[in-house]
Each structure stands twice: as structure tokens, then as C-alpha cells.
PDB file of N, CA and C in Angstrom:
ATOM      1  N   UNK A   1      12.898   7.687  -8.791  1.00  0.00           N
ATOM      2  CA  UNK A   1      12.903   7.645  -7.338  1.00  0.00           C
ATOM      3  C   UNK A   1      13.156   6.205  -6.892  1.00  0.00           C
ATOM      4  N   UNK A   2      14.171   5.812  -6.167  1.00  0.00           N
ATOM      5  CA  UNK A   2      14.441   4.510  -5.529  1.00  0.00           C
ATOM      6  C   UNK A   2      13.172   4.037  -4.035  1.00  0.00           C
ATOM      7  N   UNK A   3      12.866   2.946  -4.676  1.00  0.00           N
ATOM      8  CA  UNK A   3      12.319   3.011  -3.062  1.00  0.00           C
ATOM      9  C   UNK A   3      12.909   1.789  -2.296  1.00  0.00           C
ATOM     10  N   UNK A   4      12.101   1.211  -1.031  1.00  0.00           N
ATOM     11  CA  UNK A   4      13.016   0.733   0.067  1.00  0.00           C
ATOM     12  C   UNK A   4      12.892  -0.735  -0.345  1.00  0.00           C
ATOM     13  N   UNK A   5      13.531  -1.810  -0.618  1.00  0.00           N
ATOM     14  CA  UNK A   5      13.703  -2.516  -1.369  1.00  0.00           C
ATOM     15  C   UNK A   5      13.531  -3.658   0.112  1.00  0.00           C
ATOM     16  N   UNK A   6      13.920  -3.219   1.261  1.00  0.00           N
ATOM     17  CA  UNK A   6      14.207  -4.158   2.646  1.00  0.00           C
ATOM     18  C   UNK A   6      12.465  -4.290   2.917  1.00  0.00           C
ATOM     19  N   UNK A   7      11.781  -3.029   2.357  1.00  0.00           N
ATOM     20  CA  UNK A   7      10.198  -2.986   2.609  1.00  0.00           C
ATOM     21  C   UNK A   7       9.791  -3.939   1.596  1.00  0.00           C
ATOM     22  N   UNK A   8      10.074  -3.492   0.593  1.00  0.00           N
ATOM     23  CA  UNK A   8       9.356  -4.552  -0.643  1.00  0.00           C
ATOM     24  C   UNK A   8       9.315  -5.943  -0.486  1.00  0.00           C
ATOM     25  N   UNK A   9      10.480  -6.340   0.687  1.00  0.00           N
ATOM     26  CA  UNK A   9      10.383  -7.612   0.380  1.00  0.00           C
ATOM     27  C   UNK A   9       9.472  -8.434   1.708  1.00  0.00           C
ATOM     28  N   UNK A  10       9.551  -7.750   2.813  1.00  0.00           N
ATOM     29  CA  UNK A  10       8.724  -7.431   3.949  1.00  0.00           C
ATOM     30  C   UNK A  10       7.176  -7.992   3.195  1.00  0.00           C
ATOM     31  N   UNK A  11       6.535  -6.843   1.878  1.00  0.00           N
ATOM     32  CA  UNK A  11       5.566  -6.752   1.861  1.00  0.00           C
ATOM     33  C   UNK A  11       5.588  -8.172   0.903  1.00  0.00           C
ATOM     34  N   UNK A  12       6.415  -8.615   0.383  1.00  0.00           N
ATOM     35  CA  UNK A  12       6.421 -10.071  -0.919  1.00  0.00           C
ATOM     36  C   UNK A  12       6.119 -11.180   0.730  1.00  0.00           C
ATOM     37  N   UNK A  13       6.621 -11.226   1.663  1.00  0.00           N
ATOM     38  CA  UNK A  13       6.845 -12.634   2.165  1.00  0.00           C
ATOM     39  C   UNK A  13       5.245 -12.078   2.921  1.00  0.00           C
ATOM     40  N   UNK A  14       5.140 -11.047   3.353  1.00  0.00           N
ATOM     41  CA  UNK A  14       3.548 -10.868   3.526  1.00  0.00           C
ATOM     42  C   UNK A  14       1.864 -11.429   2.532  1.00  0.00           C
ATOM     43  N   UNK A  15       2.399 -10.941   1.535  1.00  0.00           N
ATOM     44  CA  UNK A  15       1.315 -11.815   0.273  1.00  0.00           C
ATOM     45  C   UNK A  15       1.819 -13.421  -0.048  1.00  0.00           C
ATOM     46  N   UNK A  16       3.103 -13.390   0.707  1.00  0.00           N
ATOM     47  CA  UNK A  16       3.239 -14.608   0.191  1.00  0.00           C
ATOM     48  C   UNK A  16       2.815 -15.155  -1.356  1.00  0.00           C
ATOM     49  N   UNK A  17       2.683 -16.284  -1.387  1.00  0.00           N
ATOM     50  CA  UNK A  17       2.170 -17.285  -3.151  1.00  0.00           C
ATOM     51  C   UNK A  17       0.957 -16.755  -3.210  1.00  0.00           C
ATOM     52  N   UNK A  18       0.109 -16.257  -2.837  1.00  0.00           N
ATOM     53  CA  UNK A  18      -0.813 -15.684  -3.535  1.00  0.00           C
ATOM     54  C   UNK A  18      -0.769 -15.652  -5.397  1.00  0.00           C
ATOM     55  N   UNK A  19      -1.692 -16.322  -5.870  1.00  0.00           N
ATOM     56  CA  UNK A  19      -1.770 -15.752  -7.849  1.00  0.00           C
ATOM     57  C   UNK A  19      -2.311 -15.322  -7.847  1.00  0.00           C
ATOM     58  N   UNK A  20      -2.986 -14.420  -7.550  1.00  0.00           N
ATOM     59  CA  UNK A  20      -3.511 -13.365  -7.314  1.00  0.00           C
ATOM     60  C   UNK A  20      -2.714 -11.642  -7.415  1.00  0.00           C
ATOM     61  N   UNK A  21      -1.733 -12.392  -7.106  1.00  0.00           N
ATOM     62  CA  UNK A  21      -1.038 -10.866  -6.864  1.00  0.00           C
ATOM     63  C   UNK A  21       0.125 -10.903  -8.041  1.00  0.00           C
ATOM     64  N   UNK A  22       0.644  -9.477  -8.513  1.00  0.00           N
ATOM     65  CA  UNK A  22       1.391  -9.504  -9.361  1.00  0.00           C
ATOM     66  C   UNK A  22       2.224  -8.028  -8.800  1.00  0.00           C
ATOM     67  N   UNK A  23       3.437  -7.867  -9.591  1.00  0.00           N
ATOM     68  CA  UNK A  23       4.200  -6.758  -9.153  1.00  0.00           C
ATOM     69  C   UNK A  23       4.390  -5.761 -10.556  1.00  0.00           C
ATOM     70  N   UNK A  24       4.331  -4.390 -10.061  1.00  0.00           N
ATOM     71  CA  UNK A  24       4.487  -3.487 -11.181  1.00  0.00           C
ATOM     72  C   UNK A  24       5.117  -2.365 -10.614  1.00  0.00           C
ATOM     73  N   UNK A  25       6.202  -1.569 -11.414  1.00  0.00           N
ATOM     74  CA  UNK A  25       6.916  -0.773 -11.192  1.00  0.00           C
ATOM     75  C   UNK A  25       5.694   0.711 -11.478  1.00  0.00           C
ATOM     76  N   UNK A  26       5.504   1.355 -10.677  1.00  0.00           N
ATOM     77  CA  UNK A  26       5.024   2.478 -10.494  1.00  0.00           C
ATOM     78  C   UNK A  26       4.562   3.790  -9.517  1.00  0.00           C
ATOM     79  N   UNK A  27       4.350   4.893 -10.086  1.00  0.00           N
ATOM     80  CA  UNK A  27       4.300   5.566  -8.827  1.00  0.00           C
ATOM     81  C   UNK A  27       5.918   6.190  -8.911  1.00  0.00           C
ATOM     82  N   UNK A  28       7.296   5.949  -9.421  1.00  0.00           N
ATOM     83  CA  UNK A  28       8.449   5.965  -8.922  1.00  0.00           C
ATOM     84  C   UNK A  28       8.498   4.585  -7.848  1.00  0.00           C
ATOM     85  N   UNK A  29       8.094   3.441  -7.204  1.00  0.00           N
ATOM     86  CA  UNK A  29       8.371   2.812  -6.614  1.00  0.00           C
ATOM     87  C   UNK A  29       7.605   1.339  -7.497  1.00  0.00           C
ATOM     88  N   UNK A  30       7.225   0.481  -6.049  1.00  0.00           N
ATOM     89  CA  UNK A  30       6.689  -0.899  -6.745  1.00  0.00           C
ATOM     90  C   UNK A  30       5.364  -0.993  -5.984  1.00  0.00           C
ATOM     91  N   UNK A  31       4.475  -1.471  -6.859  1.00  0.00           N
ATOM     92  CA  UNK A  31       2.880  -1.485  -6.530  1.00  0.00           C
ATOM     93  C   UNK A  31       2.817  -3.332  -6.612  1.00  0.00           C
ATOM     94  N   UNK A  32       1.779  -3.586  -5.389  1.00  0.00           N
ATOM     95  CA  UNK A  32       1.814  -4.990  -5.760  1.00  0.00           C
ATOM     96  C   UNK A  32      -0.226  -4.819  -5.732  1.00  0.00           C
ATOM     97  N   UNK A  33      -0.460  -5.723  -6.854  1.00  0.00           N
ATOM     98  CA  UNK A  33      -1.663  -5.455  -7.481  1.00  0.00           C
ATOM     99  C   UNK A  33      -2.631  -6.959  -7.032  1.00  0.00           C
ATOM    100  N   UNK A  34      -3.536  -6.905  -6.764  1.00  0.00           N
ATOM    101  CA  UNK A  34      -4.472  -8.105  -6.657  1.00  0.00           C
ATOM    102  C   UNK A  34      -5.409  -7.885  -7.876  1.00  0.00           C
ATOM    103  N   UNK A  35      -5.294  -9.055  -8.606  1.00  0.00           N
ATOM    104  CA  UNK A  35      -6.042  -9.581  -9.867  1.00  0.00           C
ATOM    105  C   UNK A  35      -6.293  -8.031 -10.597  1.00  0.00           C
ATOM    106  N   UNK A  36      -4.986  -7.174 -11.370  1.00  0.00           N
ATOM    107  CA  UNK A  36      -5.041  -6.140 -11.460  1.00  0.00           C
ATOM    108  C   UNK A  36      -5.040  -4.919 -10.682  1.00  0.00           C
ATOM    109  N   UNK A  37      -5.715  -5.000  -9.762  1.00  0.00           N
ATOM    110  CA  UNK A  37      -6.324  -3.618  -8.975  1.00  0.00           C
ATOM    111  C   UNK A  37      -5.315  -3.582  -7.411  1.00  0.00           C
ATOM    112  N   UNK A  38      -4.474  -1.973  -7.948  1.00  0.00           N
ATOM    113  CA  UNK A  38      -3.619  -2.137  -6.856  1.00  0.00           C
ATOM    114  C   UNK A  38      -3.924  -2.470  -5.362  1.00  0.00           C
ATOM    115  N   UNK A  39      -3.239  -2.731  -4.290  1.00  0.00           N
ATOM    116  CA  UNK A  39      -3.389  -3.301  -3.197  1.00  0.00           C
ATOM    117  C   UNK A  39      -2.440  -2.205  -2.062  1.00  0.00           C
ATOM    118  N   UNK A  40      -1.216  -2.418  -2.568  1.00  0.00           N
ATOM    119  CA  UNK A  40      -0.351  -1.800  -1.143  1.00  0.00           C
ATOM    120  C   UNK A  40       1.300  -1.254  -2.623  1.00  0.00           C
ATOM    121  N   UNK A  41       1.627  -0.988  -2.129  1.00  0.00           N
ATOM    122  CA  UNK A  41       3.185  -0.430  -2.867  1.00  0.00           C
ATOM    123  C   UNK A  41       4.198   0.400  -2.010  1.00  0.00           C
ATOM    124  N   UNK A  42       5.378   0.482  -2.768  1.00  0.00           N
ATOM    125  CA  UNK A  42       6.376   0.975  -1.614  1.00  0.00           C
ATOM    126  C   UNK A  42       6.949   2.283  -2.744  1.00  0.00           C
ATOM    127  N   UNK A  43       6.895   3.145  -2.142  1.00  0.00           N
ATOM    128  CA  UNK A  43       6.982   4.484  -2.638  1.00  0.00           C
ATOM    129  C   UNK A  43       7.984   5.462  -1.756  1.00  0.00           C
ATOM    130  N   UNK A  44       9.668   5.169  -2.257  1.00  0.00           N
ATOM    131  CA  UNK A  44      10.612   5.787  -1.311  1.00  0.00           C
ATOM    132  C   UNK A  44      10.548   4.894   0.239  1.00  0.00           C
ATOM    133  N   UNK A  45      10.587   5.268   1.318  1.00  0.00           N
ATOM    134  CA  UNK A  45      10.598   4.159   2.192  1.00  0.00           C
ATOM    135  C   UNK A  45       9.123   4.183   3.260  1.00  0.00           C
ATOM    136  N   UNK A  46       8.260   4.615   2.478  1.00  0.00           N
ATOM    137  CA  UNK A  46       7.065   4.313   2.725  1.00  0.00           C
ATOM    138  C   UNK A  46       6.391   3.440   2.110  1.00  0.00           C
ATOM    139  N   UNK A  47       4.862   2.690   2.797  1.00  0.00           N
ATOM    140  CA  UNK A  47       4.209   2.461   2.227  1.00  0.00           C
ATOM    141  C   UNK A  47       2.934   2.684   1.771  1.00  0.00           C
ATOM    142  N   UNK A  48       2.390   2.606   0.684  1.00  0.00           N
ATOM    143  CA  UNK A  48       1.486   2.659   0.009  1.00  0.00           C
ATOM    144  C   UNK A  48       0.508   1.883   0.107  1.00  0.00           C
ATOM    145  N   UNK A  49      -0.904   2.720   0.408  1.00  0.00           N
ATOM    146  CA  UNK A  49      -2.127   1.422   0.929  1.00  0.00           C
ATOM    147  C   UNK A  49      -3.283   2.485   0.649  1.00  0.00           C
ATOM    148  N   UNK A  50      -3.808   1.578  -0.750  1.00  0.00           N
ATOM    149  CA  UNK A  50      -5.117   1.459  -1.176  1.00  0.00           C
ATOM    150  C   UNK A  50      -6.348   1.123  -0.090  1.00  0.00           C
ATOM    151  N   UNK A  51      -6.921   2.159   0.659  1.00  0.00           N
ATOM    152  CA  UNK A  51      -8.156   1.961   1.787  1.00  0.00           C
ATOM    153  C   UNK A  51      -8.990   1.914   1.320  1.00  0.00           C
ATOM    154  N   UNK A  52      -9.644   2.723   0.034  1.00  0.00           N
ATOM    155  CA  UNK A  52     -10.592   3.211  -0.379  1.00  0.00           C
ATOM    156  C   UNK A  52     -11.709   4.280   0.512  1.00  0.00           C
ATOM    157  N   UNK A  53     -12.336   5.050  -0.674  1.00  0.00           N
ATOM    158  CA  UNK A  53     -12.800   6.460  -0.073  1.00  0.00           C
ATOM    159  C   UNK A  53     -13.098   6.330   0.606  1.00  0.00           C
ATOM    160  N   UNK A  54     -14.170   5.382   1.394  1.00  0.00           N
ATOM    161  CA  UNK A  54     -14.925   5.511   2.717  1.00  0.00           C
ATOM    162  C   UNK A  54     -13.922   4.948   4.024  1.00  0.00           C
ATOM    163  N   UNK A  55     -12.429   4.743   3.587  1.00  0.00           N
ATOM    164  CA  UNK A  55     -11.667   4.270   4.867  1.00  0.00           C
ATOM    165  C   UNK A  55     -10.657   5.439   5.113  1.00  0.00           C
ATOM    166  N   UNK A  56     -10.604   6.550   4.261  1.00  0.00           N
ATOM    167  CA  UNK A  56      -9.251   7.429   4.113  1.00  0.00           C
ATOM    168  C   UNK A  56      -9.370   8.746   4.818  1.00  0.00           C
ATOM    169  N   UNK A  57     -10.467   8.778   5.808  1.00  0.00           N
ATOM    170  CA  UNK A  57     -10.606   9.546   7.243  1.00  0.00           C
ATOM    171  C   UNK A  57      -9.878   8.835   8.123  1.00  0.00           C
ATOM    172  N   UNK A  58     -10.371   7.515   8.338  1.00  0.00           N
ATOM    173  CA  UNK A  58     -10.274   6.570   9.789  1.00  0.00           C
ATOM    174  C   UNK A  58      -8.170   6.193   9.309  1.00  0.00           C
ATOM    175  N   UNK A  59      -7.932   6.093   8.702  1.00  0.00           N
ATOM    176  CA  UNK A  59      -6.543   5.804   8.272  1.00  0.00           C
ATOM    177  C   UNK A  59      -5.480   7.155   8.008  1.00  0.00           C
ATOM    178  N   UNK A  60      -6.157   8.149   7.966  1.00  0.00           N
ATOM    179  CA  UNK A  60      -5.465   9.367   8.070  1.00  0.00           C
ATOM    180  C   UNK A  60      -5.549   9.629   9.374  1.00  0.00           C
ATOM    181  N   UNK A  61      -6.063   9.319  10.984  1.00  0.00           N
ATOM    182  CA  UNK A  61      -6.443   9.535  11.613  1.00  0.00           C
ATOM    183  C   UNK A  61      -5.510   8.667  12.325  1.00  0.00           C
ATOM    184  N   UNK A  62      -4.739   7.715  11.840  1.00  0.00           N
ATOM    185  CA  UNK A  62      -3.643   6.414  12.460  1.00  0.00           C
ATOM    186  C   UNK A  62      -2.559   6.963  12.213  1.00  0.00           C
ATOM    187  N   UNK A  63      -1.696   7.295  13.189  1.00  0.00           N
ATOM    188  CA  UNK A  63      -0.139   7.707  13.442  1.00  0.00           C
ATOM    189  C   UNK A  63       0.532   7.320  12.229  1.00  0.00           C
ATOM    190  N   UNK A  64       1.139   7.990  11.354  1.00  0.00           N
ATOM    191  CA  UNK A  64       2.251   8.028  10.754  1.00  0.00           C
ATOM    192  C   UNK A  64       2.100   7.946   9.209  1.00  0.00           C
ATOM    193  N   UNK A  65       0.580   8.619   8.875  1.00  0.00           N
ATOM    194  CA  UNK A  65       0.254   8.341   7.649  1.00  0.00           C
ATOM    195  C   UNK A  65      -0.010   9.807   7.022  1.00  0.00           C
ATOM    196  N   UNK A  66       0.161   9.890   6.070  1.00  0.00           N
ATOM    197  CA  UNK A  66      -0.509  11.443   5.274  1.00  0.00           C
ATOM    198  C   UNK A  66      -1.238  10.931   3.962  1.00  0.00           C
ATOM    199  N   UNK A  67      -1.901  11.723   3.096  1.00  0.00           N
ATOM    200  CA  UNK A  67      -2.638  11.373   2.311  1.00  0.00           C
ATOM    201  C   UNK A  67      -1.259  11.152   0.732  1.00  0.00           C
ATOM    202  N   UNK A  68      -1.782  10.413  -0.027  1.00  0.00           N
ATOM    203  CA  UNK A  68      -1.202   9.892  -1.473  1.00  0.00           C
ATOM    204  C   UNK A  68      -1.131  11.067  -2.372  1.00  0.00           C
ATOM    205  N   UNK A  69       0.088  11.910  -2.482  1.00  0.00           N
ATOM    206  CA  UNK A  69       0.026  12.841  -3.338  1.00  0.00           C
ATOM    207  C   UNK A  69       0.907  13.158  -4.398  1.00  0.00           C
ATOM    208  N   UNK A  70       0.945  12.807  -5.572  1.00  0.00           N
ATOM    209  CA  UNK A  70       2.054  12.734  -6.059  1.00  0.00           C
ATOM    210  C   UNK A  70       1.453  14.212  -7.457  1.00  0.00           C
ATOM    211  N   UNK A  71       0.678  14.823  -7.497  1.00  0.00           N
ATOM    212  CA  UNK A  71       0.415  16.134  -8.535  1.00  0.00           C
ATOM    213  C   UNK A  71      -0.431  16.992  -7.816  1.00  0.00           C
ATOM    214  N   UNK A  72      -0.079  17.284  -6.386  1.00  0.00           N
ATOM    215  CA  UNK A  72      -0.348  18.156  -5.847  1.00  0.00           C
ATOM    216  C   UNK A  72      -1.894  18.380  -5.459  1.00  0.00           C
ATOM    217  N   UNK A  73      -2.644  17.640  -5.824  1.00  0.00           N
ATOM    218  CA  UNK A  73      -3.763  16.658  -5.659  1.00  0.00           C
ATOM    219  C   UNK A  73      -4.382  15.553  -4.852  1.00  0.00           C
ATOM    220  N   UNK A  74      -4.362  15.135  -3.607  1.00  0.00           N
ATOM    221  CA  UNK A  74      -4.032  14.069  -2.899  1.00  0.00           C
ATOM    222  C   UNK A  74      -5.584  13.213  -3.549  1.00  0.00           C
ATOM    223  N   UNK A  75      -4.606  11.935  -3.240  1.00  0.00           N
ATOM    224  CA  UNK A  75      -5.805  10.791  -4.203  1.00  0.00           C
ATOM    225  C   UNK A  75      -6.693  10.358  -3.000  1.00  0.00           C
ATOM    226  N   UNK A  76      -8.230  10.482  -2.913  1.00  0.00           N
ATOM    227  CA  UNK A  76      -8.985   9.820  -1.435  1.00  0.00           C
ATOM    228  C   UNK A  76      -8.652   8.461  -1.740  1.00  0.00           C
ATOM    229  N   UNK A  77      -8.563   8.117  -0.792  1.00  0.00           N
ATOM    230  CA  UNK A  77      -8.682   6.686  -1.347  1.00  0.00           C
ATOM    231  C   UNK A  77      -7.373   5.595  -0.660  1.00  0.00           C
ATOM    232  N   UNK A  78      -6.416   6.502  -0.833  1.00  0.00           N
ATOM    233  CA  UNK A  78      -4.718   6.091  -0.933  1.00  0.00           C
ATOM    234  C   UNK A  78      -4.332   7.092   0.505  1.00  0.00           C
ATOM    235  N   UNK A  79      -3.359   6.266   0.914  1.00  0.00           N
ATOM    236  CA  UNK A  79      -2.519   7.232   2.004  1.00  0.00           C
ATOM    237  C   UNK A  79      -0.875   6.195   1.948  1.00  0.00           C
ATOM    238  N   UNK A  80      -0.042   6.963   2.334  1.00  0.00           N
ATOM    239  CA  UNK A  80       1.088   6.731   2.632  1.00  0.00           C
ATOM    240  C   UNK A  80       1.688   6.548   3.974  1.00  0.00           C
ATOM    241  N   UNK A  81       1.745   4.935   4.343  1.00  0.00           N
ATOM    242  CA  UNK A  81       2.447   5.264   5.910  1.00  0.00           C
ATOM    243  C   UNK A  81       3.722   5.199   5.792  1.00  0.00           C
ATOM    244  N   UNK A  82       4.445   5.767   6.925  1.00  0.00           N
ATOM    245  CA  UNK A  82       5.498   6.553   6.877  1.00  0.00           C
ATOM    246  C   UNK A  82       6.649   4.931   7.461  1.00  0.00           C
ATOM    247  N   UNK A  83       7.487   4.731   7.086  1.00  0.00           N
ATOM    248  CA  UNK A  83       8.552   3.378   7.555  1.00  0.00           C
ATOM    249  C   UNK A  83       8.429   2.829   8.696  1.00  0.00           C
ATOM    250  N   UNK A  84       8.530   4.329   9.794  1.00  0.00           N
ATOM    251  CA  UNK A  84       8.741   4.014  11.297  1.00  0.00           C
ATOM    252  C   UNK A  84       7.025   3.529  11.613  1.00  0.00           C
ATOM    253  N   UNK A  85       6.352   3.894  10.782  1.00  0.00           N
ATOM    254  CA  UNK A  85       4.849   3.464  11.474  1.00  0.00           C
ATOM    255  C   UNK A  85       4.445   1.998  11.574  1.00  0.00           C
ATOM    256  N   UNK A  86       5.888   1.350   9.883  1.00  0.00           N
ATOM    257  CA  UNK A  86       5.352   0.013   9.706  1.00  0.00           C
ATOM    258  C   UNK A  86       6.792  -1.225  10.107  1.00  0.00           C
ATOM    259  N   UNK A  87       7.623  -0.545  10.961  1.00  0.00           N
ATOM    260  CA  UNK A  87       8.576  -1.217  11.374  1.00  0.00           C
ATOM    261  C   UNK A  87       8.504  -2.564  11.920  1.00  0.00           C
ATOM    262  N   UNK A  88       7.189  -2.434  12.468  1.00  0.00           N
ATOM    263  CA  UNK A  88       6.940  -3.693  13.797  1.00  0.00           C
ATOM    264  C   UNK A  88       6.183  -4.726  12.244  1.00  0.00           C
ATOM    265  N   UNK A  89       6.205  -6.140  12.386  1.00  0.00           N
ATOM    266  CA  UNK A  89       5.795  -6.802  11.758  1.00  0.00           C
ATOM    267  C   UNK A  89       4.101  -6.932  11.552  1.00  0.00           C
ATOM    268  N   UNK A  90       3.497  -6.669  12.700  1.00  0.00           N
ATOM    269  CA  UNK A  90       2.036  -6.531  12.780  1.00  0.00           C
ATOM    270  C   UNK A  90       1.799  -5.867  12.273  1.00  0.00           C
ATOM    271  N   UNK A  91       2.210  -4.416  12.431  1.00  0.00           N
ATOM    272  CA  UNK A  91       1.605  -3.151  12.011  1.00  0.00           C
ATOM    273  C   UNK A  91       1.300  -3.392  10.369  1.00  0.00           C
ATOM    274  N   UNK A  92       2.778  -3.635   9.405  1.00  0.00           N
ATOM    275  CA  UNK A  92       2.632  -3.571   8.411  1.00  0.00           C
ATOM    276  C   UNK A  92       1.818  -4.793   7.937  1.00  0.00           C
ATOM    277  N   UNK A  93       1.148  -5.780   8.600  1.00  0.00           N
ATOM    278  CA  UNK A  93       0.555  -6.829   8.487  1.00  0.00           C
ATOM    279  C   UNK A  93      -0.592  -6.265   8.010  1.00  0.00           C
ATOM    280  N   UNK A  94      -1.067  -5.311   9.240  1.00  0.00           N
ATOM    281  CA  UNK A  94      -2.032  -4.625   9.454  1.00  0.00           C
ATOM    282  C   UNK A  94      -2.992  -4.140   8.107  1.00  0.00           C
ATOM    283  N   UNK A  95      -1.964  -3.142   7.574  1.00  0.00           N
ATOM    284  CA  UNK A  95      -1.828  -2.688   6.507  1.00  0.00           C
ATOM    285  C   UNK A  95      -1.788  -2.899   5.159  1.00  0.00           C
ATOM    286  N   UNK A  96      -1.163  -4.120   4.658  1.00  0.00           N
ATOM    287  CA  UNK A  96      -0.983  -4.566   3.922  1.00  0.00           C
ATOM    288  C   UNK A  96      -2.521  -5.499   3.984  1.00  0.00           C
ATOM    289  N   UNK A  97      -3.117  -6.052   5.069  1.00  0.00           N
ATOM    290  CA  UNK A  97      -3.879  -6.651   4.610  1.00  0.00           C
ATOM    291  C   UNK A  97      -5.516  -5.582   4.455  1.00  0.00           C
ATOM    292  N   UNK A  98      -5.641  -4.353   4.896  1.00  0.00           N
ATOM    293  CA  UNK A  98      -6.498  -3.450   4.807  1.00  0.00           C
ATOM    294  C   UNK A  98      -6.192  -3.386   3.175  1.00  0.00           C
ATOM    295  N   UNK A  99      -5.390  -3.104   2.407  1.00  0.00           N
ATOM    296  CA  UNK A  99      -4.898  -2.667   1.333  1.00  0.00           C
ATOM    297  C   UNK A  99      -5.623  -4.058   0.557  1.00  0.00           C
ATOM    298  N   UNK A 100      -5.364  -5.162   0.549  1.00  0.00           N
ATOM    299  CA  UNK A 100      -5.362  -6.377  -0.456  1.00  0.00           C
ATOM    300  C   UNK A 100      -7.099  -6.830   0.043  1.00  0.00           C
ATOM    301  N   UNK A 101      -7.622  -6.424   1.100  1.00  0.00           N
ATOM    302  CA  UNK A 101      -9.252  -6.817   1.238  1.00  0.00           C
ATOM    303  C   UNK A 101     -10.208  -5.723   0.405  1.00  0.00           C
ATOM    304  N   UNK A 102      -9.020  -4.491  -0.010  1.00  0.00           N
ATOM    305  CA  UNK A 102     -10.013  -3.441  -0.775  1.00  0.00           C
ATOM    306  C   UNK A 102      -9.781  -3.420  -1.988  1.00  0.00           C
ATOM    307  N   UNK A 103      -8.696  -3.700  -2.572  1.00  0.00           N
ATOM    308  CA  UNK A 103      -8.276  -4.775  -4.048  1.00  0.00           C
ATOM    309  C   UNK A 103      -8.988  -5.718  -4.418  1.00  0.00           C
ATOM    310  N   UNK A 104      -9.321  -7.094  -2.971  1.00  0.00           N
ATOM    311  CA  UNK A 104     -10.430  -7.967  -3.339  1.00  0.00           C
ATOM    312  C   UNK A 104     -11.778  -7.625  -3.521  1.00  0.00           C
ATOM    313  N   UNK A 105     -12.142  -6.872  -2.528  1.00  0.00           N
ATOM    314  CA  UNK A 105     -13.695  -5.896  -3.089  1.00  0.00           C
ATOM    315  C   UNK A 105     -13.730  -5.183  -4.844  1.00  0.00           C
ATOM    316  N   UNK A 106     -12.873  -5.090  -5.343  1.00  0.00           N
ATOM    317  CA  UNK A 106     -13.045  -4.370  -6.906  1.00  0.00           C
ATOM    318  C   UNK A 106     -13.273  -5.389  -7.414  1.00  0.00           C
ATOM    319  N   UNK A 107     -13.884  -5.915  -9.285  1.00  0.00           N
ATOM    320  CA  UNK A 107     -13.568  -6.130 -10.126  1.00  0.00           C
ATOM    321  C   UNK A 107     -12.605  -6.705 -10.476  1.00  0.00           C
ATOM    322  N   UNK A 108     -12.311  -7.980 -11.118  1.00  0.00           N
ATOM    323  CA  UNK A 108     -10.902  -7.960 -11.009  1.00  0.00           C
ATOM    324  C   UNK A 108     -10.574  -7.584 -12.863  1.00  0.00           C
ATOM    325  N   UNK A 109      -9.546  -6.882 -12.930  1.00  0.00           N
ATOM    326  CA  UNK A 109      -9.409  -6.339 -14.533  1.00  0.00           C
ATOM    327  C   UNK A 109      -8.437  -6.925 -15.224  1.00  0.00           C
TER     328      UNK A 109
END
């Protein structure tokens, strides 16, 4: 599966130099990981954002997102916003940084 490559890079100048963060091909798209533990990824021309369980009501509940499902199973935790949700520069700011503060809350592995 190709994903949106104009997003990926959106989400690189967003983490900016961070060493902290690293990039990995997965999912079918690209996951960008804080000290191991994924953060946000681009999956087809959505993105991918790690909330964790106790945020994946209040974020399913925000325009343009559905839950992370890739085996028919949806993962709590994970949701997918949809391109047009993260067009505006804030929004995906938004997002991306909900995603990398719940990466920094884990362990790092």
C-alpha cells in the first residue's frame, strides 16, 4: 500500500530534529516512533495517531477520524484521521503532537 508521501513529510518538518524519533516502514505505510514506541504514521493518505485507551472516545468523537483497523479488529488506542481533517497546518500539529506526548508517557524500548 503506498501512502501520502506530501503527508509524511508535513509530519518530518513537524518532529523536526528531535533524536528521539526514528522512522519505520509499517502498517503498509510509515510510522514515526519516539524512543521506540510509535507516535503518529501515515497510512494511505491518512494519518495515524497513537492516543492511547483512555483518549480513543474523545478522538473518535473529532471530525474526520475512525478507529485503526487493519484485521478487522479495531486497535483502542489508535485512530486514523482522514487527510481533509489534517489539511490545515494546526490541525495536524494538533495531532501529531497528542500522538508523540503518548509515546513520551511509555517506556522507552
Amino acid at each position: 500500500m503506498a501512502f501520502d508521501e506530501g503527508l509524511a513529510e508535513r509530519v518530518r518538518a513537524r518532529l523536526g530534529t528531535d533524536p528521539g524519533i526514528t522512522e519505520k516502514r509499517m502498517f503498509g505505510g510509515l510510522a514515526f516512533l519516539y524512543q521506540g514506541n510509535m507516535a503518529v504514521g501515515v497510512t494511505g493518505d491518512g494519518l495515524m495517531v497513537r492516543v492511547g485507551p483512555d483518549a480513543t472516545e474523545a478522538a473518535l468523537a473529532r471530525p474526520g477520524t475512525r478507529p485503526f483497523d487493519l484485521t478487522g479488529h479495531p486497535m483502542r488506542g489508535w485512530v486514523v484521521v482522514a487527510s481533509s481533517a489534517v489539511s490545515e497546518d494546526e490541525a495536524l500539529a494538533g495531532w501529531i503532537d497528542q500522538g508523540h506526548a503518548f509515546a513520551a508517557s511509555l517506556p522507552p524500548k
